[in-house]
Protein backbone atom coordinates (compact mmCIF):
# COMPACT_ATOMS: atom_id res chain seq x y z
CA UNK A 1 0.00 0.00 0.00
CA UNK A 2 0.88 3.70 -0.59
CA UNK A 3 0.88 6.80 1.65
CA UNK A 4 1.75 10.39 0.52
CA UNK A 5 3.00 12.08 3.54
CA UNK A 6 3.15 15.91 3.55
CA UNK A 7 6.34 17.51 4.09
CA UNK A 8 6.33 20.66 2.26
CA UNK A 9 6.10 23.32 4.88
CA UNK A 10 8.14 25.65 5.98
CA UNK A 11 8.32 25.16 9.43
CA UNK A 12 7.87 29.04 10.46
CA UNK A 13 6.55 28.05 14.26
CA UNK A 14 10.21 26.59 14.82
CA UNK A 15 12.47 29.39 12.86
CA UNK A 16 15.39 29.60 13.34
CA UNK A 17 16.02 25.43 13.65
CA UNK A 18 14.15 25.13 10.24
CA UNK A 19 16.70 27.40 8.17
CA UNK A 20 19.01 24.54 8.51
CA UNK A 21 16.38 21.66 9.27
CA UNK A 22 13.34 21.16 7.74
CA UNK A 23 10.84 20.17 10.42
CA UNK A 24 10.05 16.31 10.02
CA UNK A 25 13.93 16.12 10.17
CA UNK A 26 13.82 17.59 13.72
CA UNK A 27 14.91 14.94 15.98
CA UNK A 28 11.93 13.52 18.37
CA UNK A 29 13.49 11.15 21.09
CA UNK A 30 16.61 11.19 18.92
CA UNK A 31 15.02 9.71 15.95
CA UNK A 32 13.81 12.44 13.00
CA UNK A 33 10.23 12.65 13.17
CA UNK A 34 9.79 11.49 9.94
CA UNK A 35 11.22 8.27 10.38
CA UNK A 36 8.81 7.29 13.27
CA UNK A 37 5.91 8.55 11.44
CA UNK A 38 7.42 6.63 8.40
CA UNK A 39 7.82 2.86 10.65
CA UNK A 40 4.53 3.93 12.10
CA UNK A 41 3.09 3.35 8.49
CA UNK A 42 5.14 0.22 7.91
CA UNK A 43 3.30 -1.34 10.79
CA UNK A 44 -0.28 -0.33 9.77
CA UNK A 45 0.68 -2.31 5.85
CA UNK A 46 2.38 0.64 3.76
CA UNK A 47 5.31 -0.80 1.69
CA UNK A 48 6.07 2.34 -0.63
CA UNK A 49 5.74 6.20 0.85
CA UNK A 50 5.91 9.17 -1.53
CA UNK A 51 7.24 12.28 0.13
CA UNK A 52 5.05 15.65 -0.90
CA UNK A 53 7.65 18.00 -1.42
CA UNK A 54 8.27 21.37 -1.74
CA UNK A 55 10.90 23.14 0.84
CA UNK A 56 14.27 22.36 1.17
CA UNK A 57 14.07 18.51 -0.84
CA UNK A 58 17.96 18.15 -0.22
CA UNK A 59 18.00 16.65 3.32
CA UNK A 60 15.36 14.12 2.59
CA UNK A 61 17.29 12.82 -0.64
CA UNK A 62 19.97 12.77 2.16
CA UNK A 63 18.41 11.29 4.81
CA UNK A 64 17.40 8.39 2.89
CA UNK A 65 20.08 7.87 0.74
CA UNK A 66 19.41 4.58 -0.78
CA UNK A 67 15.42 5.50 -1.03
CA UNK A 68 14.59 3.28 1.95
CA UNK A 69 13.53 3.99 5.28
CA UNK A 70 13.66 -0.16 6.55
CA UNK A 71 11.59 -1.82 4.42
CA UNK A 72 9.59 0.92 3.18
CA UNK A 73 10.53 2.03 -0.71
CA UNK A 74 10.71 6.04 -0.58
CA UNK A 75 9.98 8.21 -3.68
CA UNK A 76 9.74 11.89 -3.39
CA UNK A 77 7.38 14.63 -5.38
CA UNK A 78 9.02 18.29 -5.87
CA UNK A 79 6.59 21.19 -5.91
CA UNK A 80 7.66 23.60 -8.34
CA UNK A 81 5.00 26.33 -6.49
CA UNK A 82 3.11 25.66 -3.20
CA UNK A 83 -0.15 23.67 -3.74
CA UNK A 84 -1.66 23.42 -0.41
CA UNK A 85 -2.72 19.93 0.73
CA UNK A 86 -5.18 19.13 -1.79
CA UNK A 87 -3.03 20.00 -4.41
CA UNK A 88 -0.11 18.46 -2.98
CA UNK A 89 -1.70 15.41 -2.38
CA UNK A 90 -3.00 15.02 -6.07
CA UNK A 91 0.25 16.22 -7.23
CA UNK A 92 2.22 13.36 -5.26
CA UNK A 93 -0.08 10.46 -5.80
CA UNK A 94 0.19 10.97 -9.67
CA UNK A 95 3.48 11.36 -9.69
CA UNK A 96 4.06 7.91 -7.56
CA UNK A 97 1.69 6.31 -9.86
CA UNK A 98 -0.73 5.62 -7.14
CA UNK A 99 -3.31 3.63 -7.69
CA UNK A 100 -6.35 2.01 -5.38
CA UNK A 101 -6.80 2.27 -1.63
CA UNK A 102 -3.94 5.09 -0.33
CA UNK A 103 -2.89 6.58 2.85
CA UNK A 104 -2.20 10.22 3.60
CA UNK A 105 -0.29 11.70 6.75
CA UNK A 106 0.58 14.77 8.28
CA UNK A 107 4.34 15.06 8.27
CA UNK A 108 4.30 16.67 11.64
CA UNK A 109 2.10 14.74 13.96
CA UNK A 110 3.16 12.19 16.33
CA UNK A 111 0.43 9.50 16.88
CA UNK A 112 0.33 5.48 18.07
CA UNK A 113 -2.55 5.14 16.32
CA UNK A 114 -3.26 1.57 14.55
CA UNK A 115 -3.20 2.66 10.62
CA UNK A 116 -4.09 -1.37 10.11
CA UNK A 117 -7.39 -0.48 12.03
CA UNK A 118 -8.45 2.63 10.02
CA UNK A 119 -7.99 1.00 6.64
CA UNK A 120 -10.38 -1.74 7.72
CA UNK A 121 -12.50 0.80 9.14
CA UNK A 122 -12.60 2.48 5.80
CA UNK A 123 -13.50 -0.46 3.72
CA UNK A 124 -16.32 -1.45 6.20
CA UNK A 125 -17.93 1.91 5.33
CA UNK A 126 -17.67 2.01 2.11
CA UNK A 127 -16.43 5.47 1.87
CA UNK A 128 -14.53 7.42 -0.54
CA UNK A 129 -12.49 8.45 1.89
CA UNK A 130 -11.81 8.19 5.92
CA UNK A 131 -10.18 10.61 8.43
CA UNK A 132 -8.72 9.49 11.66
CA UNK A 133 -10.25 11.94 14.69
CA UNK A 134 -8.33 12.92 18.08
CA UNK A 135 -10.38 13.83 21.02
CA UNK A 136 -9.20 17.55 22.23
CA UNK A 137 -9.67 19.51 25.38
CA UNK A 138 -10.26 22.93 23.95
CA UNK A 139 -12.47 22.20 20.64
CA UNK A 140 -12.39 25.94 19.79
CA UNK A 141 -8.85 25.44 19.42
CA UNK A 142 -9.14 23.43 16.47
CA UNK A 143 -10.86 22.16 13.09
CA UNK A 144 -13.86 19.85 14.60
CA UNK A 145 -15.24 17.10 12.95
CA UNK A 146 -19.26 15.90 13.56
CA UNK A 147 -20.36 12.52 12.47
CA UNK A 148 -23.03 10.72 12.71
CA UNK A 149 -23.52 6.72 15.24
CA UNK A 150 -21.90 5.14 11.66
CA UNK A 151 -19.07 7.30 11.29
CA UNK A 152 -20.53 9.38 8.10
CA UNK A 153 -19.14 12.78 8.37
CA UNK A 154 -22.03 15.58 8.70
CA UNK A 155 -19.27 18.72 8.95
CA UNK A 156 -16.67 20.67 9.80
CA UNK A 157 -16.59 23.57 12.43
CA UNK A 158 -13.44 25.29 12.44
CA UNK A 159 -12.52 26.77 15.80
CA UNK A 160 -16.15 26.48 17.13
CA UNK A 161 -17.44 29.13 20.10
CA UNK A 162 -19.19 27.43 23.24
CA UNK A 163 -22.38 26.04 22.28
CA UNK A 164 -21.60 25.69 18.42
CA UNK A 165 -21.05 22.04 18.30
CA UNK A 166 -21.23 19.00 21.14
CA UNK A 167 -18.35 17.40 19.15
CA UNK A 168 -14.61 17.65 20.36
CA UNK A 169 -12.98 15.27 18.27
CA UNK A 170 -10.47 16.65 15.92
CA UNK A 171 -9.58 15.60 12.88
CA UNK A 172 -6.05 14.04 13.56
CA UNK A 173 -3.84 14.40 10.10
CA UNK A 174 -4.32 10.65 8.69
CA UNK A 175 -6.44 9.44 6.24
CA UNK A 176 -7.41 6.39 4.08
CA UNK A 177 -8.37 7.63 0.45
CA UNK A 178 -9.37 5.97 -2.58
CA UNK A 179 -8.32 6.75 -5.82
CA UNK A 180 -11.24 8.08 -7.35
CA UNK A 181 -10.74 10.96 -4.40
CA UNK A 182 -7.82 12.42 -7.12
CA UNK A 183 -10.59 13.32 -9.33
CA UNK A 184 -11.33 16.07 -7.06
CA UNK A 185 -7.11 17.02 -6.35
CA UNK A 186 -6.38 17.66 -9.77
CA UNK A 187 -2.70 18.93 -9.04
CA UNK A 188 -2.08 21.08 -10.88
CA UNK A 189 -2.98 24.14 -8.96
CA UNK A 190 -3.49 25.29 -4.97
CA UNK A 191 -6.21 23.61 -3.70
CA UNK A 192 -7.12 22.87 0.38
CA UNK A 193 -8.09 19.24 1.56
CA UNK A 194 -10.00 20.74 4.74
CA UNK A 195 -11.88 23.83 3.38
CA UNK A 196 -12.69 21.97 -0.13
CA UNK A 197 -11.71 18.37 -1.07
CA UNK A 198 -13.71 17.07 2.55
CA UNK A 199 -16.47 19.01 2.37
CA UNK A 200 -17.46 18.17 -1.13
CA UNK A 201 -16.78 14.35 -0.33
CA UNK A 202 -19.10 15.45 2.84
CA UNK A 203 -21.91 17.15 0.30
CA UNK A 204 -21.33 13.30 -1.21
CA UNK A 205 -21.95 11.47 1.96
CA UNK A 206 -18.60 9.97 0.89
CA UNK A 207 -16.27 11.22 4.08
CA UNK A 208 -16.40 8.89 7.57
CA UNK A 209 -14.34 9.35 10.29
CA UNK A 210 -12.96 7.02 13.10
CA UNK A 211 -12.27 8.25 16.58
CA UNK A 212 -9.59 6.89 18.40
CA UNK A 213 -8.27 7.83 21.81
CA UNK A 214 -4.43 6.48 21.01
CA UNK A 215 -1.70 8.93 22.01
CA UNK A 216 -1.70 11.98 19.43
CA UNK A 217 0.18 15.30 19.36
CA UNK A 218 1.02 18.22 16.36
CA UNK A 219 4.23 18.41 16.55
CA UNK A 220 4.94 21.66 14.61
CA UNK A 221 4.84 24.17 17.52
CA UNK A 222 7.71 24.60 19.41
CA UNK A 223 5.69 24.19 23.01
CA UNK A 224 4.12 20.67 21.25
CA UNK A 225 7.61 19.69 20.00
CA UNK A 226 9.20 19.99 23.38
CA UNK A 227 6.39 17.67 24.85
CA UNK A 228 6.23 15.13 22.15
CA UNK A 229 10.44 14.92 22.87
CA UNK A 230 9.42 14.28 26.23
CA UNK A 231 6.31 12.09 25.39
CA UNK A 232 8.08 9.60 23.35
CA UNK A 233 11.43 9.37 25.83
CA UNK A 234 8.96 8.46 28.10
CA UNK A 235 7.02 5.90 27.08
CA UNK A 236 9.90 3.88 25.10
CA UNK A 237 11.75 1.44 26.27
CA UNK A 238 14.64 0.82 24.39
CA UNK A 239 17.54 2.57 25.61
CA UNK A 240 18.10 4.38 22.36
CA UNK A 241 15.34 6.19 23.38
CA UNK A 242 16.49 7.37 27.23
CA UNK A 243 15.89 10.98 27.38
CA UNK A 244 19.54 11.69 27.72
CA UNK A 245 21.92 10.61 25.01
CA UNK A 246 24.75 8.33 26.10
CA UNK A 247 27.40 10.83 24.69
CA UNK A 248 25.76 13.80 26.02
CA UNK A 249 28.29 15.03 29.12
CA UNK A 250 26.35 16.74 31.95
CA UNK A 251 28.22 18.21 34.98
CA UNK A 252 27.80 16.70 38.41
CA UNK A 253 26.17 19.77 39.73
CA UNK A 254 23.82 20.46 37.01
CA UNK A 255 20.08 19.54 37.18
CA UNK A 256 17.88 18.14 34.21
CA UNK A 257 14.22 17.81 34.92
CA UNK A 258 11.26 16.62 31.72
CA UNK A 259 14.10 17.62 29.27
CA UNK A 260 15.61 15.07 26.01
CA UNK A 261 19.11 16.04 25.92
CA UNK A 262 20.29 14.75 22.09
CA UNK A 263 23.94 13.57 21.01
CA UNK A 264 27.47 15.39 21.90
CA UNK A 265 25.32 17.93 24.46
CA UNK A 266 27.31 19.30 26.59
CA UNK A 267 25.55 20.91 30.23
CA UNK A 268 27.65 23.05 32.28
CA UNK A 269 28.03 23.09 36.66
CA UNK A 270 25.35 24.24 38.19
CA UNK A 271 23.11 24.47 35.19
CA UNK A 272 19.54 23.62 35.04
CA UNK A 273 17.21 22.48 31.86
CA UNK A 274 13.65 21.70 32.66
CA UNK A 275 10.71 20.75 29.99
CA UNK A 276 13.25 21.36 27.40
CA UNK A 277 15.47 20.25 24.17
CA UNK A 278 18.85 20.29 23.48
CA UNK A 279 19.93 18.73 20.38
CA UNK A 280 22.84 17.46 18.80
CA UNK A 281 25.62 19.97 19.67
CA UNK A 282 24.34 22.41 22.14
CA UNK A 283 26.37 23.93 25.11
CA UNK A 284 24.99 25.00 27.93
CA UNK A 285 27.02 27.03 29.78
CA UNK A 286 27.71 27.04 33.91
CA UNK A 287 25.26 28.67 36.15
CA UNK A 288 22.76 28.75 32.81
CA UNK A 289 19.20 27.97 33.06
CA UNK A 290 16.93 26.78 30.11
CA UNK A 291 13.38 26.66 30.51
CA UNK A 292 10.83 25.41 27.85
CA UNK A 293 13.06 25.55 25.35
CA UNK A 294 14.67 24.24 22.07
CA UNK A 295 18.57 25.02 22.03
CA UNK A 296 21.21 23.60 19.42
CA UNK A 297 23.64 26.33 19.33
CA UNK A 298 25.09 27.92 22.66
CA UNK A 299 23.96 29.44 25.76
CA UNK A 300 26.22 31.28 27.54
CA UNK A 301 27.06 31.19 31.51
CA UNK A 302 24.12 32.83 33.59
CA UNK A 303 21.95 33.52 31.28
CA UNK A 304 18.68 32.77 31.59
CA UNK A 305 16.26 31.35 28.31
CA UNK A 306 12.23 30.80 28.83
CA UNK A 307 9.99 29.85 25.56
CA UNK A 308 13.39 30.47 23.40
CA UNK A 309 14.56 28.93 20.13
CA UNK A 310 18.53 29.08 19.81
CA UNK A 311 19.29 27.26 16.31
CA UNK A 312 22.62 25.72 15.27
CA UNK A 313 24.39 29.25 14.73
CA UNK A 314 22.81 30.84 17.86
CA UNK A 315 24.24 32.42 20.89
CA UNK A 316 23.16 33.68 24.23
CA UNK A 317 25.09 35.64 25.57
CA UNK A 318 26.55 35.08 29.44
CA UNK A 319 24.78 36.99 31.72
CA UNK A 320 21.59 37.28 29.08
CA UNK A 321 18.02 37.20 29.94
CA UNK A 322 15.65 36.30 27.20
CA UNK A 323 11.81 35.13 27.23
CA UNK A 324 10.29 34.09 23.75
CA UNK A 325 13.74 34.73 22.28
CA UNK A 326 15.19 33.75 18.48
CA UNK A 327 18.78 33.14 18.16
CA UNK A 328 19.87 33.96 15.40
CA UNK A 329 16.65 36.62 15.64
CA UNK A 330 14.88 36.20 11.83
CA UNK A 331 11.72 35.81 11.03
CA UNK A 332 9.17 33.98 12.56
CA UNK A 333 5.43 33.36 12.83
């Protein structure tokens, strides 16, 4: 089976890391993100995986140099323009030759969810197509999804106010498509998946949904990226996966609290890093403390860092106080 994952953004929520990096390249647990979403896929029956492209193709040609992630044959489709998800989706799965039942993923979300489960799901129903749902806290935080005791999707509210909808699943950035879904994601242009494609496959009675509970986290923000580091450290087992790297040297003195501390780290005396990452590289100096944080270049002795991004080329000063910080400063969003 194929799956078209999307990986064509540009990462703005986690400038400056995603100058150098493009975001499903970040590191979760020490392991690009891509690559667990990727043997994620594997599990749930996907043999071949066609990367939507459009930012910054060179580090996935060279993180996969042989076009294999395990088992899993890789192909990749280069967006000469931006086409949105729709469009990127129609312009992958032609360009893979894709043909029957597919999968499509978000290149950014974490999830345990059983893909094996939602393609039977899908062929039960019948439907053109099926999107995996999240249950969220804060519905009017998100794109909400209302079905009805089958599964047939009845609409979308996007970021509903109290009282709009008694639904708070989300829709949760996988889906099971069949081909004759390309018809409507021609390719060739911009088009959106959630504000067009869905809801005239919901106008159709074509669109179900299946709601799962299984772990599930967007992992494009730099507050969700820190926790799905965390997350994952957590629950695996292997000790690949420990939170702190083996070559990672940490002073005596220092203290680490809900932090993944990646490869060749180095953590000055007296230091403290709490709900944090540090990837490969990063020095934090003595006396420094980094608080909910992302660092891979250098932070400097006694300074302080809250909410900061500090990407391979960045430095805080010693002595520097910074809350929502950007080092190097650029642009972000």
């Amino acid at each position: 089976m194929h799956a078209v994952v999307l990986v064509g953004g540009f990462g703005t929520r986690l400038r400056p890391l995603t100058y150098a990096i493009p975001k499903p390249l970040l590191p979760v647990a020490h392991v690009p993100m891509i690559r667990r979403l990727i043997n994620r896929l594997a599990e749930g029956g996907v043999t071949d995986v066609v990367l939507a492209l459009g930012f910054k193709p060179e580090p996935f040609f060279a993180e996969f140099p042989n076009n294999m992630c395990g088992e899993v044959r890789m192909t990749y489709a280069v967006e000469s323009t931006p086409l949105d998800t729709a469009g990127a989706i129609g312009f992958a799965a032609r360009a893979a030759g894709i043909t029957g039942t597919f999968i499509v993923a978000n290149g950014d979300v974490m999830t345990d969810l059983n893909v094996a489960d939602l393609v039977a799901f899908h062929r039960r129903s019948g439907a053109k197509a099926t999107i995996s749902l999240t249950p969220v806290n804060d519905p009017s935080q998100f794109g909400i999804v209302e079905t009805n005791a089958d599964g047939r999707v009845l609409r979308f509210v996007e970021k509903p106010q109290p009282g709009e909808t008694n639904s708070r699943f989300a829709s949760a950035g996988t889906y099971v498509m069949e081909e004759s879904t390309l018809a409507l994601m021609p390719g060739t242009e911009k088009l959106s998946i959630e504000r067009v494609t869905f809801p005239q496959l919901v106008a159709e009675g074509a669109l179900f949904a299946m709601a799962t509970d299984d772990y599930w986290i967007d992992a494009g923000r730099p507050d969700t990226y820190v926790q799905a580091n965390t997350d994952i450290a957590t629950q695996l087992r292997n000790p690949a996966d420990a939170a702190v790297h083996a070559s990672a040297v940490i002073a005596g003195s220092a203290v680490v609290r809900d932090a993944v501390i990646s490869a060749n780290v180095n953590v000055g005396e007296n230091a403290r890093v709490s709900n944090s990452v540090l990837l490969n590289g990063a020095v934090i100096g003595s006396g420094a403390v980094v608080e909910r944080s992302i660092v891979m270049g250098n932070v400097g002795s006694d300074a302080r860092i809250v909410d900061c991004i500090v990407g391979p080329t960045g430095v805080v000063q010693s002595g520097q106080i910074s809350t929502g910080g950007r080092f190097p400063e650029g642009e972000i969003s």
